[in-house]
Protein backbone atom coordinates (compact mmCIF):
# COMPACT_ATOMS: atom_id res chain seq x y z
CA UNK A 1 -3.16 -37.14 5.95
CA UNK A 2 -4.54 -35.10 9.03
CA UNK A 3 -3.08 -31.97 10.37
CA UNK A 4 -3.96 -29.94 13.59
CA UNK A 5 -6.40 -26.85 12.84
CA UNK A 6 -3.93 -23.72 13.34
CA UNK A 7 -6.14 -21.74 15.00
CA UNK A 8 -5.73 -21.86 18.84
CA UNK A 9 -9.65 -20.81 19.44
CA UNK A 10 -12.39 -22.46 20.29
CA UNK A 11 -15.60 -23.17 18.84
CA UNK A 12 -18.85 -24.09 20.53
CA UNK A 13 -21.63 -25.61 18.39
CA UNK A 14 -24.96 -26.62 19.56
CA UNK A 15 -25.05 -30.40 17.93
CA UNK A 16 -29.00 -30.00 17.97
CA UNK A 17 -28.78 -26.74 15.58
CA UNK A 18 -30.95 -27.64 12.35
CA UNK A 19 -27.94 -26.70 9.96
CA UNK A 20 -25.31 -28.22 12.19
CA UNK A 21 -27.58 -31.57 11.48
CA UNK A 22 -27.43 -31.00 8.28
CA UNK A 23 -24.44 -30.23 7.38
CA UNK A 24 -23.32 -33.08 9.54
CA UNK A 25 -25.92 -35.28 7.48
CA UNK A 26 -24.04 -34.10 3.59
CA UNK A 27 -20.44 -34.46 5.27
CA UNK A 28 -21.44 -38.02 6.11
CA UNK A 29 -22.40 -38.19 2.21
CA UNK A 30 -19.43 -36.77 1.10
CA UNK A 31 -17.11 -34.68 3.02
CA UNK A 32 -14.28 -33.40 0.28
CA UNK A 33 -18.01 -31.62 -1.79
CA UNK A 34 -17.02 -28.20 -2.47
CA UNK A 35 -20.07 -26.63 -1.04
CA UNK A 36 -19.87 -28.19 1.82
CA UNK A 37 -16.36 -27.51 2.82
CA UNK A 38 -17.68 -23.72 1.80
CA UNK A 39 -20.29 -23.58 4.11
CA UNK A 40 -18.37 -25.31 6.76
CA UNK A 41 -16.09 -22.53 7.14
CA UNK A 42 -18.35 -20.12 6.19
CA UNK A 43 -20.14 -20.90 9.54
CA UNK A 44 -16.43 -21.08 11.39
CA UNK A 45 -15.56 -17.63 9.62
CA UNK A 46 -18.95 -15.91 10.46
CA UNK A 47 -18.70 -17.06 14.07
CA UNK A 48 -15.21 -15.65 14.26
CA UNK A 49 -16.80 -12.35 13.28
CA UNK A 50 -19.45 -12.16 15.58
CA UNK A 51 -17.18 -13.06 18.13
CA UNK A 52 -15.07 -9.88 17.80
CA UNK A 53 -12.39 -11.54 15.93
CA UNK A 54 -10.61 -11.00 12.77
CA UNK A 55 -10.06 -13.49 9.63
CA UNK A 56 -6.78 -14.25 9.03
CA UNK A 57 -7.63 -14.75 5.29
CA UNK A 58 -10.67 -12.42 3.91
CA UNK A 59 -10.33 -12.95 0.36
CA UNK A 60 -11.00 -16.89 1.26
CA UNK A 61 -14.00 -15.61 2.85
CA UNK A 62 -15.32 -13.46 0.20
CA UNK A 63 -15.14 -16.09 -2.91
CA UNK A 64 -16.91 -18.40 -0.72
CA UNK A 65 -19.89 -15.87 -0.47
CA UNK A 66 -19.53 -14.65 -4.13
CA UNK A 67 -20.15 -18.97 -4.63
CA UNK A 68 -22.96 -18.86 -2.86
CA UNK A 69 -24.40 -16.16 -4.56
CA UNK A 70 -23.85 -17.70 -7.48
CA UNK A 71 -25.40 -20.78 -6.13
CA UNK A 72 -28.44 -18.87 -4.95
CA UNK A 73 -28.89 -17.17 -8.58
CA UNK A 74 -29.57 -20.48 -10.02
CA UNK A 75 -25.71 -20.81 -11.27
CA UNK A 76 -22.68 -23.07 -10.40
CA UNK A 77 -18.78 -21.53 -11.15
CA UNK A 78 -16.57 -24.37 -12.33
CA UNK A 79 -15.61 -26.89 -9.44
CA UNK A 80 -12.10 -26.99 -11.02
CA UNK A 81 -11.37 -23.50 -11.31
CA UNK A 82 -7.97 -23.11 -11.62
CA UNK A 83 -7.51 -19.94 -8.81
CA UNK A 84 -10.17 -21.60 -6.02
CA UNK A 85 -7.99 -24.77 -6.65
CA UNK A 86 -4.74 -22.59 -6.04
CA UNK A 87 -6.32 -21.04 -3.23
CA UNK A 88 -7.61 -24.00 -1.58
CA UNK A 89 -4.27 -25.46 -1.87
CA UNK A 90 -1.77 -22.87 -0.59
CA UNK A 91 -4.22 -22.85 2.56
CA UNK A 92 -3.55 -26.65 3.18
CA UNK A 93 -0.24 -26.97 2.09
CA UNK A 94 1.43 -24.86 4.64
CA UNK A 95 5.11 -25.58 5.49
CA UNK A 96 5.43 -28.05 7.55
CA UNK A 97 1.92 -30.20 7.52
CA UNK A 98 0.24 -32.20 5.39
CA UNK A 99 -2.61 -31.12 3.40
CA UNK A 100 -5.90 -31.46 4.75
CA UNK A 101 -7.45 -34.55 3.30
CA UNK A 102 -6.89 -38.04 4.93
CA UNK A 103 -6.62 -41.56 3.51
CA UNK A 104 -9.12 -43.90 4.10
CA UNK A 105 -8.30 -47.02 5.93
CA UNK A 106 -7.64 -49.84 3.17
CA UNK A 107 -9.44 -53.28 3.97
CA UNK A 108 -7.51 -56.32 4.02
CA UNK A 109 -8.13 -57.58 0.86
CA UNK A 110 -6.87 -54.61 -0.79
CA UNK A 111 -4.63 -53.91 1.06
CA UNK A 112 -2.66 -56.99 0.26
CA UNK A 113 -3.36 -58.84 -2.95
CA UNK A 114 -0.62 -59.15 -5.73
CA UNK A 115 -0.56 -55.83 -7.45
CA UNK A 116 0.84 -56.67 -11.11
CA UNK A 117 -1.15 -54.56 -13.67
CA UNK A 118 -2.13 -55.72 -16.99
CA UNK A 119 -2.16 -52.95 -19.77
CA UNK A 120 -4.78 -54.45 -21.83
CA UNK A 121 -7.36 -54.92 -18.59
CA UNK A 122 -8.86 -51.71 -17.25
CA UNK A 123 -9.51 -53.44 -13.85
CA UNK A 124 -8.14 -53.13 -10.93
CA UNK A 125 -7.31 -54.22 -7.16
CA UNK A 126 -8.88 -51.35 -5.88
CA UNK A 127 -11.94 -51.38 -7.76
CA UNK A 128 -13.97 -52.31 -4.90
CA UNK A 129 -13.01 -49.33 -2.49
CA UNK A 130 -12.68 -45.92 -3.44
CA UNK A 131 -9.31 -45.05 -2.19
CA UNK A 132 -7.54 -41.42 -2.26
CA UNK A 133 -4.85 -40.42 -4.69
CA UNK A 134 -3.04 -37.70 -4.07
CA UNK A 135 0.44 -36.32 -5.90
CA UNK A 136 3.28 -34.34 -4.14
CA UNK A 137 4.56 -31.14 -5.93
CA UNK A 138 8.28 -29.50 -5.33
CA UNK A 139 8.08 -25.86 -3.89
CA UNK A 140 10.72 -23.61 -4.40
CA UNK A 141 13.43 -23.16 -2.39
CA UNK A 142 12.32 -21.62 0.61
CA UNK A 143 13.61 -18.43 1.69
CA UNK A 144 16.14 -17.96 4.34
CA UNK A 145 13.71 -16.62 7.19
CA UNK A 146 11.33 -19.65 5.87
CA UNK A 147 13.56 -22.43 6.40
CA UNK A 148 12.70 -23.06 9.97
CA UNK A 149 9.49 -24.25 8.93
CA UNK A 150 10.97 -27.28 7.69
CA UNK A 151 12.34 -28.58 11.17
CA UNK A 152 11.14 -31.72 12.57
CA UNK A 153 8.69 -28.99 14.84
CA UNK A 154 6.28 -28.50 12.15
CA UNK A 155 6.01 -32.37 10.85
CA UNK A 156 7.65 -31.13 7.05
CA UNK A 157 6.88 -33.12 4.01
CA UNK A 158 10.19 -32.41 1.95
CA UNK A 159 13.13 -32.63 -0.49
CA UNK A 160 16.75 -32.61 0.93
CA UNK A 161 18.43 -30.56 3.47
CA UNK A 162 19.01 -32.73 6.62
CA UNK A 163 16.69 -35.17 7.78
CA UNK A 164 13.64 -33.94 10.35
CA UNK A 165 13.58 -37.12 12.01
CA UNK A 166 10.28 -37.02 13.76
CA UNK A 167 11.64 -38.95 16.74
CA UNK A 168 15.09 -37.26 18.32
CA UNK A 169 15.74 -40.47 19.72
CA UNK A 170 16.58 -44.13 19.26
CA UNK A 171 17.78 -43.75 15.70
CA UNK A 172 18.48 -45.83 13.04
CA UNK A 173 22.36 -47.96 13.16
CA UNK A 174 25.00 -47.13 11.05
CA UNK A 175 24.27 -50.20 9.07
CA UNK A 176 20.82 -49.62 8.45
CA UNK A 177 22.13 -46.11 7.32
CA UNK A 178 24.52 -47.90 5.02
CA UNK A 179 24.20 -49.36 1.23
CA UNK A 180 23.97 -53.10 1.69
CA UNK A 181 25.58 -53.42 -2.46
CA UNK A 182 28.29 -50.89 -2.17
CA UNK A 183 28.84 -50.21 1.64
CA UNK A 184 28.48 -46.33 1.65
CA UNK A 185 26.85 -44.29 3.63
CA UNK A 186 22.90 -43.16 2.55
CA UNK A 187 22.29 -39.99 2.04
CA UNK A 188 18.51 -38.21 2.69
CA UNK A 189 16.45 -38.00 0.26
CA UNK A 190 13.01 -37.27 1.10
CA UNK A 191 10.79 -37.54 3.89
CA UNK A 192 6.54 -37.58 3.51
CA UNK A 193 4.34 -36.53 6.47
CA UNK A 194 1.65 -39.35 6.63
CA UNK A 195 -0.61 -39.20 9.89
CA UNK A 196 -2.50 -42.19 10.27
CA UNK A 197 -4.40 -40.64 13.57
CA UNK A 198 -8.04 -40.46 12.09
CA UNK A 199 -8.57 -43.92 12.47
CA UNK A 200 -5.27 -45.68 14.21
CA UNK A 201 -4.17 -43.41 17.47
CA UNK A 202 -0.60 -44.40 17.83
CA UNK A 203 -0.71 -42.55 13.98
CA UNK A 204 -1.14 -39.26 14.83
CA UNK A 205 2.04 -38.33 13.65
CA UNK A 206 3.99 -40.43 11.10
CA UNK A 207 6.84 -39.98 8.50
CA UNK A 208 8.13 -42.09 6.00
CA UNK A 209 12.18 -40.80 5.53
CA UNK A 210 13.46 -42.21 2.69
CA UNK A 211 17.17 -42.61 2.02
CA UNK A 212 19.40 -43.22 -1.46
CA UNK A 213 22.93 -44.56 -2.09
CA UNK A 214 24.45 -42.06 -5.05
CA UNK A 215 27.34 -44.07 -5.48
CA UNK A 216 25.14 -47.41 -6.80
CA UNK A 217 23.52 -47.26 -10.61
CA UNK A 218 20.73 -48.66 -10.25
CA UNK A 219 19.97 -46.35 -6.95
CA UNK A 220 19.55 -48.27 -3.84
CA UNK A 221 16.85 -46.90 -1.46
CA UNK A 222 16.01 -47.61 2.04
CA UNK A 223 12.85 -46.06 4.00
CA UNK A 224 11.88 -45.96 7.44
CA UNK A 225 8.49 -45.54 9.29
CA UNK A 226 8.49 -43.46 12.74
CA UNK A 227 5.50 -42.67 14.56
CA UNK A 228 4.18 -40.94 17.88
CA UNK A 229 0.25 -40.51 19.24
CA UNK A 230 -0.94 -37.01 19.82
CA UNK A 231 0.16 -37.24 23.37
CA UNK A 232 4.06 -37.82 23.29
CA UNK A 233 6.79 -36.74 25.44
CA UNK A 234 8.27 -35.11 22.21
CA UNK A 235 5.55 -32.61 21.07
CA UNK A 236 2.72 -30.21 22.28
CA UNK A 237 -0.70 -31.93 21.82
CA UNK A 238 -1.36 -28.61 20.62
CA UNK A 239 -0.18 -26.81 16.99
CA UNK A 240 3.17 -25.35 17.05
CA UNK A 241 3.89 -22.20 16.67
CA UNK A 242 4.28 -20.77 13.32
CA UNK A 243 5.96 -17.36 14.27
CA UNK A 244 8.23 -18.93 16.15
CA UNK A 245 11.47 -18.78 14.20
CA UNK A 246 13.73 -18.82 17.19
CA UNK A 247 13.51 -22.63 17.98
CA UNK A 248 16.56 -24.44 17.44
CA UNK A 249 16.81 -27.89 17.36
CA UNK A 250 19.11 -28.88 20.08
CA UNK A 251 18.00 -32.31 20.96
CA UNK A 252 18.60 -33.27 17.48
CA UNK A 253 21.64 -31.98 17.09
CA UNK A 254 23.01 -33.72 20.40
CA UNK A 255 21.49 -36.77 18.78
CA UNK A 256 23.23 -36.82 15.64
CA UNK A 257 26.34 -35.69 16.99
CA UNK A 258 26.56 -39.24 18.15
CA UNK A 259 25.10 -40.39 14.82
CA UNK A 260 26.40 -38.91 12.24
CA UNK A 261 25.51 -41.63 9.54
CA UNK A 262 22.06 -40.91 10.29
CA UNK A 263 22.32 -36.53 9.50
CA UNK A 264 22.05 -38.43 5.45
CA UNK A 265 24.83 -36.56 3.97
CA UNK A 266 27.44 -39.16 2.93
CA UNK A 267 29.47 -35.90 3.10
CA UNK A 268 30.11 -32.41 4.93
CA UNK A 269 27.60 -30.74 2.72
CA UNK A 270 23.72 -31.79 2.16
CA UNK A 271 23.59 -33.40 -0.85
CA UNK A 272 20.34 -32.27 -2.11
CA UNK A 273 19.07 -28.46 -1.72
CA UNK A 274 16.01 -28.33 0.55
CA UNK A 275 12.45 -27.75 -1.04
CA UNK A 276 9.21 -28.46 0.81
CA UNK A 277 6.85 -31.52 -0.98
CA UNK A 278 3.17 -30.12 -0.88
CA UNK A 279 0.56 -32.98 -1.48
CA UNK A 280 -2.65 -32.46 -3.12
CA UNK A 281 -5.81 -34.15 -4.66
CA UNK A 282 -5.23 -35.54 -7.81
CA UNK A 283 -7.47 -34.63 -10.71
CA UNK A 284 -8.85 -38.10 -11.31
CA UNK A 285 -9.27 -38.45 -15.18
CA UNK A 286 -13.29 -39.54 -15.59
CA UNK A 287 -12.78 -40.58 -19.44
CA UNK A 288 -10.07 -42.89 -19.92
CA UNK A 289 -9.21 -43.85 -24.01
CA UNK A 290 -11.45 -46.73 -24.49
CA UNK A 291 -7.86 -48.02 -26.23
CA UNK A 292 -10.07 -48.59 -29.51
CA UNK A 293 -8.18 -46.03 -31.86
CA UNK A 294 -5.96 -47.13 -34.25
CA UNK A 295 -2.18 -47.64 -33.59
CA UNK A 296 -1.45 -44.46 -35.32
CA UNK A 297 -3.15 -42.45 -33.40
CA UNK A 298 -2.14 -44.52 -30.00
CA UNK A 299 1.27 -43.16 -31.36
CA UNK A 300 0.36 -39.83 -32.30
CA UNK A 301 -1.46 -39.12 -28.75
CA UNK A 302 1.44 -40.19 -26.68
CA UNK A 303 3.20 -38.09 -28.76
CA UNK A 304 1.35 -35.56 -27.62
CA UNK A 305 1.40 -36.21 -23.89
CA UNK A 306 5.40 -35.73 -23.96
CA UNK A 307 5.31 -32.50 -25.84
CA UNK A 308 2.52 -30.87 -23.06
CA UNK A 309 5.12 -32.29 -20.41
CA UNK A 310 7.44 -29.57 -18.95
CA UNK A 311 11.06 -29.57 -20.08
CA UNK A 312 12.24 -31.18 -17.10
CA UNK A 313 9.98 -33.86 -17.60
CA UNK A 314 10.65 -34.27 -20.69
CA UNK A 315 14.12 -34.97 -19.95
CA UNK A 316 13.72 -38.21 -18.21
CA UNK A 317 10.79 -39.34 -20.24
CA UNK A 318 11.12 -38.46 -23.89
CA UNK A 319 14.23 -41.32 -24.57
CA UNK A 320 11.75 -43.89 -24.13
CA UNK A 321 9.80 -43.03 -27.15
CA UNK A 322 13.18 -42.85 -29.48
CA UNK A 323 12.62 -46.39 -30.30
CA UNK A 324 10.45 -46.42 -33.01
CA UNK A 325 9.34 -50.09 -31.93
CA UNK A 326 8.19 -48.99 -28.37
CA UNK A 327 4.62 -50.28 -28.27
CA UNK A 328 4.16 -50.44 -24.28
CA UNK A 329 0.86 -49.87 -23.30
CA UNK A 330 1.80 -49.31 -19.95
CA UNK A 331 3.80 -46.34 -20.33
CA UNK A 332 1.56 -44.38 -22.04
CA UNK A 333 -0.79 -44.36 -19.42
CA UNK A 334 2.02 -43.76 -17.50
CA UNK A 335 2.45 -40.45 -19.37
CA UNK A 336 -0.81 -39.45 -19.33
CA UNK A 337 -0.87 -39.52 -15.62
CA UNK A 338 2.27 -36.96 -16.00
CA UNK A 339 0.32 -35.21 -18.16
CA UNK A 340 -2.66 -34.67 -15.96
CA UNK A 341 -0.17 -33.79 -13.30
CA UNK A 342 3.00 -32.26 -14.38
CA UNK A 343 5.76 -31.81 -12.54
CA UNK A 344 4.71 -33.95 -10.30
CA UNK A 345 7.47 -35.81 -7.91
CA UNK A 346 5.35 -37.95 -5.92
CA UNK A 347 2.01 -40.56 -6.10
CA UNK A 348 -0.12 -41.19 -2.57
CA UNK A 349 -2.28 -44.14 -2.57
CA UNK A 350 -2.46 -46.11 0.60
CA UNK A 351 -4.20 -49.48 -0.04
CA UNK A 352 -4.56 -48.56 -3.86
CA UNK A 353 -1.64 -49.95 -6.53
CA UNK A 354 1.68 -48.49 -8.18
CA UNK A 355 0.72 -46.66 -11.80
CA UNK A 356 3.41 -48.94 -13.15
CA UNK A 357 6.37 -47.18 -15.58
CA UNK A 358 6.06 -49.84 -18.13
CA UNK A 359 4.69 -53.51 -18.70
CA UNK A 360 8.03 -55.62 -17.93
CA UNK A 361 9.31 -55.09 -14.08
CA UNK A 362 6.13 -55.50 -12.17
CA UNK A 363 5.93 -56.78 -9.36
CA UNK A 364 4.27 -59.99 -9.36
CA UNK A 365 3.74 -61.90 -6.20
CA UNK A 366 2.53 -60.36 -2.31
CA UNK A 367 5.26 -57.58 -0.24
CA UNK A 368 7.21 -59.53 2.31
CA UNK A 369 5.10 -59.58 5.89
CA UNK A 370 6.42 -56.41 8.37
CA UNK A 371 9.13 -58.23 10.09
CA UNK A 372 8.43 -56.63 13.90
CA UNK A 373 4.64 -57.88 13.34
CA UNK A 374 4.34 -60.29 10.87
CA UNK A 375 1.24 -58.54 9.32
CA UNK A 376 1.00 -57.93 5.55
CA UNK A 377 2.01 -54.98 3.95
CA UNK A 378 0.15 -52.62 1.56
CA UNK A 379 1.24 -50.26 -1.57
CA UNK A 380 1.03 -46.34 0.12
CA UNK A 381 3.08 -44.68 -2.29
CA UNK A 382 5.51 -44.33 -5.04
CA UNK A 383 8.84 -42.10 -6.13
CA UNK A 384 8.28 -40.64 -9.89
CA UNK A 385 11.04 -41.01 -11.93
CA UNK A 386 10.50 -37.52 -12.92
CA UNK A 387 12.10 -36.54 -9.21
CA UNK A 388 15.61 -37.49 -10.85
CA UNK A 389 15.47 -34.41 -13.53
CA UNK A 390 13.37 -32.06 -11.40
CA UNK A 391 16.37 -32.36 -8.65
CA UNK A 392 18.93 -32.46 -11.27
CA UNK A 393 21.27 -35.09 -10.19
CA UNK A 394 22.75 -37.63 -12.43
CA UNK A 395 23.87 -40.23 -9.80
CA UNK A 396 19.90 -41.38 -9.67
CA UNK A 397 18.50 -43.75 -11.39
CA UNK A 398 15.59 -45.81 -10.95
CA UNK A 399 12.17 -46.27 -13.16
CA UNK A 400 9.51 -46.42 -9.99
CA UNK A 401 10.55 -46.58 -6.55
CA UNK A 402 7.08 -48.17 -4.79
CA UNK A 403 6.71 -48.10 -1.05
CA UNK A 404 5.28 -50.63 0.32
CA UNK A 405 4.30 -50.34 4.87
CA UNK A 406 2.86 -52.60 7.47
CA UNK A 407 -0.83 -52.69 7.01
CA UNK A 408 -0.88 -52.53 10.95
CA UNK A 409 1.10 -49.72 10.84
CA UNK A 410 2.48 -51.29 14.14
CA UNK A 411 4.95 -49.92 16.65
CA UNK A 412 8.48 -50.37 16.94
CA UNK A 413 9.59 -52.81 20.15
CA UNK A 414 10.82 -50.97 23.57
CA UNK A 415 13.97 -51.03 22.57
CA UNK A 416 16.46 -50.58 19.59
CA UNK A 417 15.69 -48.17 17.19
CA UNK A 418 12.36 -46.30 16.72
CA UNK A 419 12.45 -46.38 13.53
CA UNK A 420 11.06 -49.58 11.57
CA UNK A 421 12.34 -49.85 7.97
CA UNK A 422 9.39 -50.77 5.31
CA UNK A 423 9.68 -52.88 2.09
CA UNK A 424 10.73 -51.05 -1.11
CA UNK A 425 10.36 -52.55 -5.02
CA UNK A 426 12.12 -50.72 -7.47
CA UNK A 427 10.77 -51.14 -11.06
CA UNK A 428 13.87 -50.07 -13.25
CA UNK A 429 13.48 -49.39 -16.48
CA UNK A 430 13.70 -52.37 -19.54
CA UNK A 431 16.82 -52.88 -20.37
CA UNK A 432 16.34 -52.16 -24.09
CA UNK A 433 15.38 -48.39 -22.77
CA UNK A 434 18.16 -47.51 -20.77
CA UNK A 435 20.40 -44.29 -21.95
CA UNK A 436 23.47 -43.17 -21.47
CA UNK A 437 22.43 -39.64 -19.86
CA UNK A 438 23.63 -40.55 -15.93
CA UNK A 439 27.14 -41.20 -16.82
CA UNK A 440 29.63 -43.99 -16.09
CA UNK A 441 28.41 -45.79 -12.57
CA UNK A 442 31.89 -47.33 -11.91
CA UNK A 443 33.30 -43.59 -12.61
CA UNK A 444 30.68 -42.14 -10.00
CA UNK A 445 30.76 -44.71 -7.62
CA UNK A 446 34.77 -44.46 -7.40
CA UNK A 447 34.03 -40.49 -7.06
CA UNK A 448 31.88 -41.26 -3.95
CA UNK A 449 34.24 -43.54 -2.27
CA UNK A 450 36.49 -40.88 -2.32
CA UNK A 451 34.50 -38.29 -1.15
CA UNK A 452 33.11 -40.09 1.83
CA UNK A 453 37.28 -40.75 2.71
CA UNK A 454 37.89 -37.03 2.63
CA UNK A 455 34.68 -36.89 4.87
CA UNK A 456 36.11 -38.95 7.50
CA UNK A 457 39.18 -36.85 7.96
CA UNK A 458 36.99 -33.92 8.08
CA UNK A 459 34.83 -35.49 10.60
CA UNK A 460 38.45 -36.41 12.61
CA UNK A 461 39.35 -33.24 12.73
CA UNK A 462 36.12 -31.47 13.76
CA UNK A 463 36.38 -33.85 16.63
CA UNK A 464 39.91 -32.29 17.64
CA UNK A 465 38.81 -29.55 17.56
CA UNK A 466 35.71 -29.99 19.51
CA UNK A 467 38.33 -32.00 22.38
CA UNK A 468 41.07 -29.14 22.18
CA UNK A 469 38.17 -26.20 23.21
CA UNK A 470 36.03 -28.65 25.50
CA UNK A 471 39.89 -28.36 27.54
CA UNK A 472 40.52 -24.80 27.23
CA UNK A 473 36.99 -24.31 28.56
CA UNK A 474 37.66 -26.35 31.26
């Protein structure tokens, strides 16, 4: 996922300099090495302070030289340390862009083959191309002179709150905004900042919004793919602004003011509290279980796993083990992914495959071709299940909500909407699993017919309103 460089300097480098050479040589080799990042901004910091200018963050500065010290004294600190790993990531995970690292292109072939996972195999799809994983984490609720970081201005990855729909224009219809099962209106869920720009232009920026019907049990989810190049009519070429908390959205507002299906609230009020989604690395797991202990011990370890889960985890997960008889492979390495990253909401794998929830429910044949291009589509990411606990809302339910995009990643026609919906699969859980912890759906889904009624005359009588003072203005 690429994001602009903050910084509204410039650097000159001579391309001809021995170490610029060589650094450019081990970045070819591998450009996510730790030392190499470190000496690439050493050189940007030190040329900053030669320059006359000051670092915005010194202590950054300073454990990169206390590394290299250490490097130089014959001795290596641990590549995983759990502060440089914090550190590393509060500096890419700023409010409003996507971290620093960028998914490579998938080829063809992986991009597209069937992507039903046997247990028992340790092979997989995308065996052949080392793709990027990466897992999205829920901040906390930002504070009240933060929230403006999460407008559509700043290209948010997020949770709730109203939609930053990257394009003000063209926007979905109120039935693509609708539940095709039960007829009400979506409401917004979450939205992931996914630039494409490194190696397709018209990428630059891109968001996936996704949208969920609350009133359905299963959930029913819809997402939809904008995207603009780096020169748009809509944004700066350049970074925004950061200190600039005075920027309202008024285009947007005009916009949904004529749409209000598409502000994702099914009601007056948001229906999910607004948290920014910070994507990171994941820590890829070197020695998998060689699946040769005995069953006992398969039993006791997975035991394990859901005890080191958080609580909130554990709350969605922990039923699934109550059955004495539950011998699913599947979901056990399902847990130990959970384990490796708790409190995780979110999986990022463009071109890899789904880490399915359990053995039954996979999908088992090719995505549906993108309808505007006809090209195939590709797995990019997946929904944890452990989103439905961490946001606390028993009208969700689904097992693993997998997105699947347009390998193309093609744009939307001149006209209609800008916004090209993308294939979901939703692997719920086996029936024999299923609990009783989200509640009657008839019950809920009756509640949310009535709500969105008492919405309506709400949204009638805002629009008096709005007629009666246009007049007395006048």
């Amino acid at each position: 996922m690429g994001s602009y460089m903050v910084s509204k300097k410039t650097m000159e480098i001579n391309p001809n300099h021995p170490i610029v050479v060589e650094l450019k040589k081990r970045s070819e080799q591998d450009q996510f090495h730790k030392t190499v990042k470190d000496l690439v901004w050493l050189l940007f910091d030190t040329s900053l302070l030669t320059s006359g200018f000051s670092l915005e963050e010194p202590t950054h500065f300073s454990t990169r030289i206390y590394r290299m010290i250490s490097l130089g004294l014959g001795f290596n600190e641990a590549e995983d340390d759990d502060d440089t790993r914090s550190d590393e990531a509060s500096k890419e995970s700023s409010a409003g862009y996507a971290p620093q690292v960028v998914p490579i292109a998938p080829s063809a072939e992986v991009a597209t083959a069937p992507q039903k996972v046997d247990a028992d195999s340790s092979e997989s799809t995308s065996a052949a191309q080392d793709i990027d994983e990466l897992v999205g984490y829920l901040e906390d609720p930002p504070e009240e002179d933060e929230r403006y970081l999460l407008q559509r201005h700043f290209f948010p990855s997020k949770i709730g709150g109203r939609p930053a729909w990257l394009i003000p224009d063209r926007m979905p219809t109120d039935q693509d905004m609708t539940c095709e099962k039960c007829g009400l209106p979506l409401r917004f869920l979450l939205q992931v900042y996914a630039s494409q720009g490194d190696y397709r232009p018209q990428c630059f920026h891109r968001t996936l919004h996704f949208f969920v019907c609350t009133g359905c049990q299963p959930s029913q989810i819809k997402v939809f793919r904008a995207q603009l190049p780096r020169e748009n009519s809509f944004y700066s070429s350049e970074a925004p602004d950061y200190d600039d908390d005075n920027e309202k959205d008024k285009k947007l507002d005009k916009i949904l003011k004529k749409h209000p299906l598409c502000t994702g609230s099914g009601r007056p009020a948001y229906y999910f509290d607004e948290r920014e989604l910070r994507v990171t690395r994941t820590a890829k797991d070197e020695d998998e279980d060689s699946g040769d202990d005995s069953e006992a011990e398969d039993d006791e370890e997975t035991k394990h796993i859901i005890n080191s889960i958080n609580n909130e985890d554990k709350e969605v997960l922990q039923h699934h083990l109550d059955d004495s008889e539950n011998k699913d492979e599947q979901f056990k390495k399902f847990l130990a992914f959970a384990k490796e990253h708790n409190g995780h909401a979110l999986r990022y794998e463009l071109g890899g495959e789904p880490l399915w929830l359990a053995v039954p429910g996979q999908l088992n044949s090719y995505p549906p071709r993108c309808e505007n291009c006809g090209a195939k589509r590709t797995f990019e990411l997946q929904i944890q299940p452990q989103l439905i606990s961490l946001l606390k809302n028993d009208r969700l339910d689904w097992g693993v909500v997998c997105c699947y995009t347009c390998s193309e990643s093609c744009n939307p026609p001149g006209t209609g909407s800008a916004y090209l919906q993308e294939w979901i699969y939703m692997q719920h859980e086996p029936e024999d699993w299923r609990a009783v912890r989200r509640g009657d759906a008839e019950e809920m889904l009756a509640e949310d017919r009535k709500a969105e009624e008492e919405a309506k005359f709400m949204a009638a009588d805002e629009n008096r309103i709005e007629e009666i003072e246009t007049i007395i203005h006048k």
